[in-house]
N, C-alpha and C. Protein backbone atom coordinates (compact mmCIF):
# COMPACT_ATOMS: atom_id res chain seq x y z
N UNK A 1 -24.85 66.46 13.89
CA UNK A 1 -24.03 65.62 13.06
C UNK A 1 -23.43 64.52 13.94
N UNK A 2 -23.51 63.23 13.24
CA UNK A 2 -23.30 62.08 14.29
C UNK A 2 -21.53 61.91 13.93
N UNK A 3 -20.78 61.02 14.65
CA UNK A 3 -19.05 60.95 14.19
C UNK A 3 -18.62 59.79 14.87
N UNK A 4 -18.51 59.08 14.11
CA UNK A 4 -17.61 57.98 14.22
C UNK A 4 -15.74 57.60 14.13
N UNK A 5 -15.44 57.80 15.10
CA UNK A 5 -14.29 57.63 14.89
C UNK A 5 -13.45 56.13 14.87
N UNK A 6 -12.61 55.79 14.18
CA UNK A 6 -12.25 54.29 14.20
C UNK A 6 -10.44 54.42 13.75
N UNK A 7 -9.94 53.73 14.60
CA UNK A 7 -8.68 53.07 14.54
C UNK A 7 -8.27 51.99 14.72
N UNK A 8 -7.63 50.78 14.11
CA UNK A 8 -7.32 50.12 14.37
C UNK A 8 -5.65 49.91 13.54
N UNK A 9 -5.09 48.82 14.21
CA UNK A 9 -3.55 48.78 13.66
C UNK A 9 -3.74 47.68 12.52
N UNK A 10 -2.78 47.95 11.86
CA UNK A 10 -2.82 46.91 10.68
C UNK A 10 -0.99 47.10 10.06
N UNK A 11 -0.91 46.00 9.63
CA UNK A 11 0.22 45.83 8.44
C UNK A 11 -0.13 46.02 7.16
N UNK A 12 -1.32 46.50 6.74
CA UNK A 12 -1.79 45.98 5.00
C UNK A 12 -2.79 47.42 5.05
N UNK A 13 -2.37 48.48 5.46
CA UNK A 13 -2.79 49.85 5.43
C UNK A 13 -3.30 50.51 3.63
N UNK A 14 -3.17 49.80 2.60
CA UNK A 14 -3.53 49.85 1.96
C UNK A 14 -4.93 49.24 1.19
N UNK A 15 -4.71 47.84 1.66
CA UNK A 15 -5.69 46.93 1.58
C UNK A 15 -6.96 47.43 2.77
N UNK A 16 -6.58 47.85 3.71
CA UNK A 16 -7.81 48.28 4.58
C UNK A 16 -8.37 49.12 4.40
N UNK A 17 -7.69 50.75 3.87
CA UNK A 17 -8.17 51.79 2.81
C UNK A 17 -9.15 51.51 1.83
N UNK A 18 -8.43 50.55 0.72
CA UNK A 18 -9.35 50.10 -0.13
C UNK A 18 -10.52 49.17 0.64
N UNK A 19 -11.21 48.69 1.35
CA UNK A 19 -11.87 47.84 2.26
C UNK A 19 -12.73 49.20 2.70
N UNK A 20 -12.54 50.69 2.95
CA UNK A 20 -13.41 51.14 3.99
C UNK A 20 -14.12 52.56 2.29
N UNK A 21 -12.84 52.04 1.41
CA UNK A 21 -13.78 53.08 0.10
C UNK A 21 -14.47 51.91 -0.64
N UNK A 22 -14.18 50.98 -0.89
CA UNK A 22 -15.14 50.26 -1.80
C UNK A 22 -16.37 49.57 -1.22
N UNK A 23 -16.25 49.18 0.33
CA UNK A 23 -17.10 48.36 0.88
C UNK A 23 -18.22 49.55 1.48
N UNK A 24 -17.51 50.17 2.18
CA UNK A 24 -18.28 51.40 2.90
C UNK A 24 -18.54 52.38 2.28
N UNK A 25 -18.08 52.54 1.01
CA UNK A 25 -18.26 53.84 0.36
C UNK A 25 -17.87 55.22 1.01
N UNK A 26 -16.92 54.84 1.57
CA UNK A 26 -16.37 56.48 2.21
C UNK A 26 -15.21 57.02 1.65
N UNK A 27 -14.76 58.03 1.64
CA UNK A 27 -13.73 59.41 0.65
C UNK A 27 -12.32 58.94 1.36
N UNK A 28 -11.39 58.39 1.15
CA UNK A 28 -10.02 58.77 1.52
C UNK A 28 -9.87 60.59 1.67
N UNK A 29 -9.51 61.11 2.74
CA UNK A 29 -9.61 62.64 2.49
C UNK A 29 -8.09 63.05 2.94
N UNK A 30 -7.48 61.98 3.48
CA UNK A 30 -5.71 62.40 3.85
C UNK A 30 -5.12 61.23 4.35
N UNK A 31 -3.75 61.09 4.43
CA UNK A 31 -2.92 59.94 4.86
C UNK A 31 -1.73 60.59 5.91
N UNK A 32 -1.56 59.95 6.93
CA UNK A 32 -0.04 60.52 7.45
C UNK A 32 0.61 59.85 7.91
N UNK A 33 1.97 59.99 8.02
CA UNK A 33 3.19 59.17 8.07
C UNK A 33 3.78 59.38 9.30
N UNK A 34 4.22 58.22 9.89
CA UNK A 34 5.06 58.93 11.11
C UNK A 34 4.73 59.62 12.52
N UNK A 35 3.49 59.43 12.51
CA UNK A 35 2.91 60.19 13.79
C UNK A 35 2.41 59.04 15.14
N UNK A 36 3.75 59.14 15.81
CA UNK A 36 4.32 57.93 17.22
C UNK A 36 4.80 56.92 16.72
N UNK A 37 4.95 56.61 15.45
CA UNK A 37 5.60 55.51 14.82
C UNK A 37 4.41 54.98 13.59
N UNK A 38 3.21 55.44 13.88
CA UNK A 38 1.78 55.20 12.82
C UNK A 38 1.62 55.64 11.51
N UNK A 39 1.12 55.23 10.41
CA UNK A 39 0.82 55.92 9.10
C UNK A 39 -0.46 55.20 8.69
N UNK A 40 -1.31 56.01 8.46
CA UNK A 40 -2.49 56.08 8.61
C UNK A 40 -3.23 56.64 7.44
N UNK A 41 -4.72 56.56 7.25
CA UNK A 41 -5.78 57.50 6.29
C UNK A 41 -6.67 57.59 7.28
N UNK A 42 -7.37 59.27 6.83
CA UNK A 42 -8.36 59.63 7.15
C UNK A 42 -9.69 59.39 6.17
N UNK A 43 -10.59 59.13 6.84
CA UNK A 43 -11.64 58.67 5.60
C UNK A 43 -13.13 59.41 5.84
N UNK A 44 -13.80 59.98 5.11
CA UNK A 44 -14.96 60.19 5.37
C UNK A 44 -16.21 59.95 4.44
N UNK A 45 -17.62 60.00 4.97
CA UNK A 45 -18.48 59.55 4.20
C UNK A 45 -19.89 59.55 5.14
């Protein structure tokens, strides 16, 4: 199984979500808040 991992920072954490399910077709599978100051989604596909 191959794995790509990707992070990048953003202000518009919503808009980039929607950008990696509609463009890429991948699953939002969790979000988290607060972790070092970050809030984030996990996405897979």
């Amino acid at each position: 199984m191959q794995k790509l991992r990707v992070a990048r920072p953003t202000d518009q954490l919503e808009a980039i979500a929607a950008m990696y399910v509609e463009g890429l077709n991948l699953q939002v599978i969790g979000y988290f808040e607060g972790h070092d100051g970050f809030d984030g989604s996990c996405t897979l596909g």
